[in-house]
Protein backbone atom coordinates (compact mmCIF):
# COMPACT_ATOMS: atom_id res chain seq x y z
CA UNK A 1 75.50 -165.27 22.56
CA UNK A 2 75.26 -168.40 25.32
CA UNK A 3 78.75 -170.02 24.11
CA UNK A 4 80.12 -166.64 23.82
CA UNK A 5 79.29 -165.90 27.79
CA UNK A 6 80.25 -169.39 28.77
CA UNK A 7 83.92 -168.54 27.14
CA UNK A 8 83.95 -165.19 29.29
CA UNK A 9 82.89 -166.94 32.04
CA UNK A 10 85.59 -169.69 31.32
CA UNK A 11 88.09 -166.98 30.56
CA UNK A 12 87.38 -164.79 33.96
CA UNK A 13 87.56 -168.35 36.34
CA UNK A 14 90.64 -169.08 34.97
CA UNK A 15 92.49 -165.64 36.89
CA UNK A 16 93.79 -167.45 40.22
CA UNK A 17 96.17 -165.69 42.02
CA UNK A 18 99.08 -167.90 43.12
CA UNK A 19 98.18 -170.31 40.43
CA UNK A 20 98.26 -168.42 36.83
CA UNK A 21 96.37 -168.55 33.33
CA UNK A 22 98.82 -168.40 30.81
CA UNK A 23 97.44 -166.60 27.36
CA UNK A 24 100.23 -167.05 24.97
CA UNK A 25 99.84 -163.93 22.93
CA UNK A 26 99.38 -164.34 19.32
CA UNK A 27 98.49 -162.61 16.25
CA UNK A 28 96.43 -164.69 13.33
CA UNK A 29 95.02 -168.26 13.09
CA UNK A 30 98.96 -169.82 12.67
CA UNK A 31 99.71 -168.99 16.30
CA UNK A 32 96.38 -169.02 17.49
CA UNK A 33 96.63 -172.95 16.60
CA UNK A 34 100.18 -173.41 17.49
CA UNK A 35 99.56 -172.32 21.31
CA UNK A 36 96.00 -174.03 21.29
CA UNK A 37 97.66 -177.55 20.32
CA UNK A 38 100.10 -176.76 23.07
CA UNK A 39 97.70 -177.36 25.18
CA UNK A 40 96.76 -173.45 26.38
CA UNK A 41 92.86 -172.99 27.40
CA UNK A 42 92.74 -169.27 26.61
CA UNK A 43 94.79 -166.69 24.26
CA UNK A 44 95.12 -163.38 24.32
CA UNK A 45 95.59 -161.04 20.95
CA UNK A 46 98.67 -158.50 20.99
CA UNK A 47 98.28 -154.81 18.81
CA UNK A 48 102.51 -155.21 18.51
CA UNK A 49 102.51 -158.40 17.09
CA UNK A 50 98.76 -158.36 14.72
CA UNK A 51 100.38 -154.79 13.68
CA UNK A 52 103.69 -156.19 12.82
CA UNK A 53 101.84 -159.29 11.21
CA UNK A 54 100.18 -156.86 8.09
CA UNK A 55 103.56 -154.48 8.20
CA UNK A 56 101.80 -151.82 10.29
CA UNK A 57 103.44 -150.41 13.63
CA UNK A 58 102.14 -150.16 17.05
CA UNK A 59 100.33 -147.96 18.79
CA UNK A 60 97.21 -147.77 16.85
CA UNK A 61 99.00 -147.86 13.76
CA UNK A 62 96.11 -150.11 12.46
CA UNK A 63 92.32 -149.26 12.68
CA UNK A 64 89.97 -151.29 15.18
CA UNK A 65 88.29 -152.78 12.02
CA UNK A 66 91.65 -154.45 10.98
CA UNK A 67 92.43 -155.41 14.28
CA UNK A 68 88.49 -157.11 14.54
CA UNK A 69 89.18 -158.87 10.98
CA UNK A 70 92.30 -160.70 12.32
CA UNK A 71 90.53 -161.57 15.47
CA UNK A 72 87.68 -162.71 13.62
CA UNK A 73 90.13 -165.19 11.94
CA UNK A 74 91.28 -166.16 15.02
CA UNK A 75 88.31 -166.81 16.89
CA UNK A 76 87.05 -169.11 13.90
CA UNK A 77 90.23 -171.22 14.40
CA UNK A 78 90.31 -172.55 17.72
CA UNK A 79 88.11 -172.79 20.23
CA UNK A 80 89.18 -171.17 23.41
CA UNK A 81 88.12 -167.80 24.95
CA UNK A 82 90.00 -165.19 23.49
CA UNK A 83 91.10 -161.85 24.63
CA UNK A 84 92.07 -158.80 22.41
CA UNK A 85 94.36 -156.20 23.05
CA UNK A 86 92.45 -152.45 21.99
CA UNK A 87 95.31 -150.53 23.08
CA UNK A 88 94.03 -146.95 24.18
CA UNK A 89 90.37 -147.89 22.25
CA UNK A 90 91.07 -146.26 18.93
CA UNK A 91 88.99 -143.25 19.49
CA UNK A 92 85.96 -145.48 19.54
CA UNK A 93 83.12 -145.45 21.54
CA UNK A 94 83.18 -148.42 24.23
CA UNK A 95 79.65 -149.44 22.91
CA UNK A 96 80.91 -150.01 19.27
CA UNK A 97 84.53 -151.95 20.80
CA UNK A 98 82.31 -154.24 22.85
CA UNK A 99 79.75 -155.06 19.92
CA UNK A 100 83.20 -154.89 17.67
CA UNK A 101 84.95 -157.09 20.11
CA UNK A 102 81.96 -159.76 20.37
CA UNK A 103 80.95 -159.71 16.46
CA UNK A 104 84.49 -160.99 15.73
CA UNK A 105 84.06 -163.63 19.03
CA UNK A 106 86.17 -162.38 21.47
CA UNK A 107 85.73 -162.32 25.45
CA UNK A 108 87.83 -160.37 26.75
CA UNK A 109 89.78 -157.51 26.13
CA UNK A 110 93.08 -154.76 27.35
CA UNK A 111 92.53 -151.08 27.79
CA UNK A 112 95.37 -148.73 28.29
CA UNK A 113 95.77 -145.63 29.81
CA UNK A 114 98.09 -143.96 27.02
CA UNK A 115 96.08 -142.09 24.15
CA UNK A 116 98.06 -142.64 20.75
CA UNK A 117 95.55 -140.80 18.93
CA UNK A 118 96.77 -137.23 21.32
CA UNK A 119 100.67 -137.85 20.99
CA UNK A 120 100.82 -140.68 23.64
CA UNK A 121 99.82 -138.67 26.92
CA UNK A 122 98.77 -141.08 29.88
CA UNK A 123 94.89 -140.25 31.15
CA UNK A 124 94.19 -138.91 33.96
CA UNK A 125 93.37 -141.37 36.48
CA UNK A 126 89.80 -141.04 37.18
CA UNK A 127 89.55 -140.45 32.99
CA UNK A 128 91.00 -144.00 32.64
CA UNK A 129 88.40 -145.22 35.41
CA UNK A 130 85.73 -143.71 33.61
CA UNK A 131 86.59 -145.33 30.21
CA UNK A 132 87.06 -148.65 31.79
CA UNK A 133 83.33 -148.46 33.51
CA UNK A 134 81.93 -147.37 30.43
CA UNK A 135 83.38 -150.29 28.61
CA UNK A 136 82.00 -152.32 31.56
CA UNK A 137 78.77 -150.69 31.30
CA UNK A 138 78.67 -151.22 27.35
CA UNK A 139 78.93 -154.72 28.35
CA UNK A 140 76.17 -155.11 30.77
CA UNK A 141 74.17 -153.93 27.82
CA UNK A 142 74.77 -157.63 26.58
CA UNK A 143 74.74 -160.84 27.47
CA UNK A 144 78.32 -161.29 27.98
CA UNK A 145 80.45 -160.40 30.17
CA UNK A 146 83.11 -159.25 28.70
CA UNK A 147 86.86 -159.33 30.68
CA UNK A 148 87.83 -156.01 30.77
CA UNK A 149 91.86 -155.89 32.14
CA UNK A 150 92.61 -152.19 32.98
CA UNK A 151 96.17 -151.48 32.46
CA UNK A 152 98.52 -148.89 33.26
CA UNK A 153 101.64 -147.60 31.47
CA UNK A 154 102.98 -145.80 34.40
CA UNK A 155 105.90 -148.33 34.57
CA UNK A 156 106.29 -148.90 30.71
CA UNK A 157 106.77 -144.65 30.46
CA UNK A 158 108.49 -144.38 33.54
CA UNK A 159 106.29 -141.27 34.69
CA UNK A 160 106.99 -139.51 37.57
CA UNK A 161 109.18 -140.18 40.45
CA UNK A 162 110.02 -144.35 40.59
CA UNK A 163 109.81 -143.58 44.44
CA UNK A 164 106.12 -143.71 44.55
CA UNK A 165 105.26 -145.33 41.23
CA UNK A 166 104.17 -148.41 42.89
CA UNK A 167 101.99 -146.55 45.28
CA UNK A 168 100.86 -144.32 41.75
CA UNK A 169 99.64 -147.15 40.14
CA UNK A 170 98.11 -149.14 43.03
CA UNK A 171 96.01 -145.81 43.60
CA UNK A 172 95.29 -145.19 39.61
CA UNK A 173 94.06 -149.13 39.32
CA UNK A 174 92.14 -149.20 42.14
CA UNK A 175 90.06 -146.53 40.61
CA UNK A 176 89.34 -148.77 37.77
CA UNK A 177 88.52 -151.66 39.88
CA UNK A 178 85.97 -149.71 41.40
CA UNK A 179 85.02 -148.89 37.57
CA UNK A 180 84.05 -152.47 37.19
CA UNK A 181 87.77 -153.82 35.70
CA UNK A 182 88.35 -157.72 36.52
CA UNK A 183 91.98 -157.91 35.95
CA UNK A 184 94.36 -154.93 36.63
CA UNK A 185 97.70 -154.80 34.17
CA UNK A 186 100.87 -152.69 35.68
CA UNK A 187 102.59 -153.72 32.58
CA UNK A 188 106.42 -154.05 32.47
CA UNK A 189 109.11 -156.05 33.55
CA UNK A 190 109.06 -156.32 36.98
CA UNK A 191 111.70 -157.39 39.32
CA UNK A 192 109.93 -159.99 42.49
CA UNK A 193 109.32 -157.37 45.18
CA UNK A 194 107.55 -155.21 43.18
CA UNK A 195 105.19 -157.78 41.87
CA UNK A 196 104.56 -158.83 45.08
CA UNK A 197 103.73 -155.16 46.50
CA UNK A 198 101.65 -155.30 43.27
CA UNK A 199 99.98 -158.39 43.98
CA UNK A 200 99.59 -157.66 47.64
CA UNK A 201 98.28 -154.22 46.98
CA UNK A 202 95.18 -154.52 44.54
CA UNK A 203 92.02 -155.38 44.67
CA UNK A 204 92.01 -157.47 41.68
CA UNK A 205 93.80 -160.29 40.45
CA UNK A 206 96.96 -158.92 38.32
CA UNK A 207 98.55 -159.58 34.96
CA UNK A 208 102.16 -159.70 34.07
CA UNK A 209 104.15 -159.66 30.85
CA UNK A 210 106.86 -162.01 30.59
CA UNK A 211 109.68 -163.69 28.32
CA UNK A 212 108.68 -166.61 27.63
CA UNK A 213 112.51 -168.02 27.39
CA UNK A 214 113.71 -165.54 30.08
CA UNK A 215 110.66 -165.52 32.91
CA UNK A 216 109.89 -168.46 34.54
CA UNK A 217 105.87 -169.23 35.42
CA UNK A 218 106.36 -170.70 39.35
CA UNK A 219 108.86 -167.37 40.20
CA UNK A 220 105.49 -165.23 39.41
CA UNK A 221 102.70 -167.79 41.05
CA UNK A 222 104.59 -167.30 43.71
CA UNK A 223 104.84 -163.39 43.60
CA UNK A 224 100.47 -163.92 43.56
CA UNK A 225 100.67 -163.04 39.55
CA UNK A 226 97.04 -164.54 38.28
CA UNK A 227 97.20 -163.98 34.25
CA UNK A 228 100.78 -163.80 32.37
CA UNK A 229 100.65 -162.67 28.79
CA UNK A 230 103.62 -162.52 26.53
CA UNK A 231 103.10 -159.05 24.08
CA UNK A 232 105.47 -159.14 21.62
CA UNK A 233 108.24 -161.93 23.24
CA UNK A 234 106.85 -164.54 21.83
CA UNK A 235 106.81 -163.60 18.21
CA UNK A 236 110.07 -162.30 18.62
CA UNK A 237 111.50 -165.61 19.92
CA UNK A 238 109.92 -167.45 17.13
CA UNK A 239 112.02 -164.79 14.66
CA UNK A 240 115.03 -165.45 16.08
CA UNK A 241 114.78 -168.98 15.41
CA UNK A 242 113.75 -168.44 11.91
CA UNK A 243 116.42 -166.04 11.55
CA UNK A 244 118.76 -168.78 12.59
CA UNK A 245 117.08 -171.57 10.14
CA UNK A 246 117.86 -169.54 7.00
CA UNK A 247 120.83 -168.08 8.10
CA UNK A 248 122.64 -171.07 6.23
CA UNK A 249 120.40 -170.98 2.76
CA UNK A 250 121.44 -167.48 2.13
């Protein structure tokens, strides 16, 4: 397990606020190479796009063992840390996702506070706490230790009154920093002043999503923004352009 906890070591040094890691999301050992030879030191595995890769839909639409055999692939392709997206955990305990998560040679990992398994309810807040520190605590069991990045879909649902929602989230990720999270994910498409009030307001050093032909990487260092990921843009970009290739041969 030594290269494996030199990768999450890797993986967790590379989250500077100010001065982002960029994990191109991907989805098999194609993109996992593409990004790599772009010169990327870290990736990050996204449900939307692995799920729309075997013709399956989101939200837990595949099992954690398909997810695991993809990232397995993945993992044997390049050599960079990797990070998986487990959605809301599949209804798994966190021992068996960290042992699944490591078997298949991943470092990291993305826990979300909707449950698709109970007809997409968010957790309670100290409910998603207690998940992420018993994923934290499954991997103190190891060698390894393992990224966890708690994220909230407070934003992405739009629950509750957008008045507080940045103070909602601030106060339901703090809770899983104190759970042992290293990265904290408000995911959605922010406008600047509310990644900075993000940024500004949490313990942890924070993720963003982003378009990767829309966003721009400087605009965020500057909001504080530590990790950017890409969910599904990226693969959706790249089907554009393919859409636009063979639009002539048809």
């Amino acid at each position: 397990m030594t290269e494996l906890a030199a990768k999450a070591a890797t993986l967790l040094e590379l989250h500077r606020p100010g001065d982002p890691v960029i994990l191109p999301t991907v989805w098999d050992a194609w993109s996992a190479n593409l990004a790599v030879s772009a010169g990327f030191p870290a990736l990050t595995v996204g449900s939307h796009p692995v799920s729309d890769s075997i013709g399956k839909p989101d939200n837990e639409g595949i099992t954690f063992d398909e997810l695991t055999a993809r990232v397995a692939q993945i993992t044997a392709a390049v050599d960079v840390p990797v990070s998986v997206d487990i959605e809301s955990g599949y209804g798994e305990d966190p021992r068996r996702l960290i042992e699944g998560l490591l078997d298949a040679g991943a470092v990291g990992l993305n826990i979300e506070d909707t449950v698709h398994s109970e007809g997409g309810r968010l957790r309670e807040p100290q409910e998603h706490a207690d998940l992420v520190g018993a994923l934290r605590a499954a991997s103190d069991a190891t060698d390894v230790h393992v990224v966890v990045n708690a994220r909230t879909d407070l934003f992405l649902k739009q629950v509750g009154d957008e008045a507080d929602r940045v103070e909602r989230a601030i106060a339901r990720l703090t809770l899983c920093a104190d759970a042992g999270a290293d990265v904290l994910y408000p995911v959605g498409l922010h406008d600047t002043a509310t990644h900075r009030r993000l940024a500004d307001g949490l313990p942890l050093p924070i993720n963003a999503v982003a378009h990767p032909t829309q966003h721009d990487k400087a605009a965020l260092a500057e909001c504080g923004v530590a990790r950017v990921s890409f969910g599904p843009f990226w693969q959706a970009v790249l089907a554009e352009r393919a859409t636009e290739v063979l639009e002539p041969w048809k």
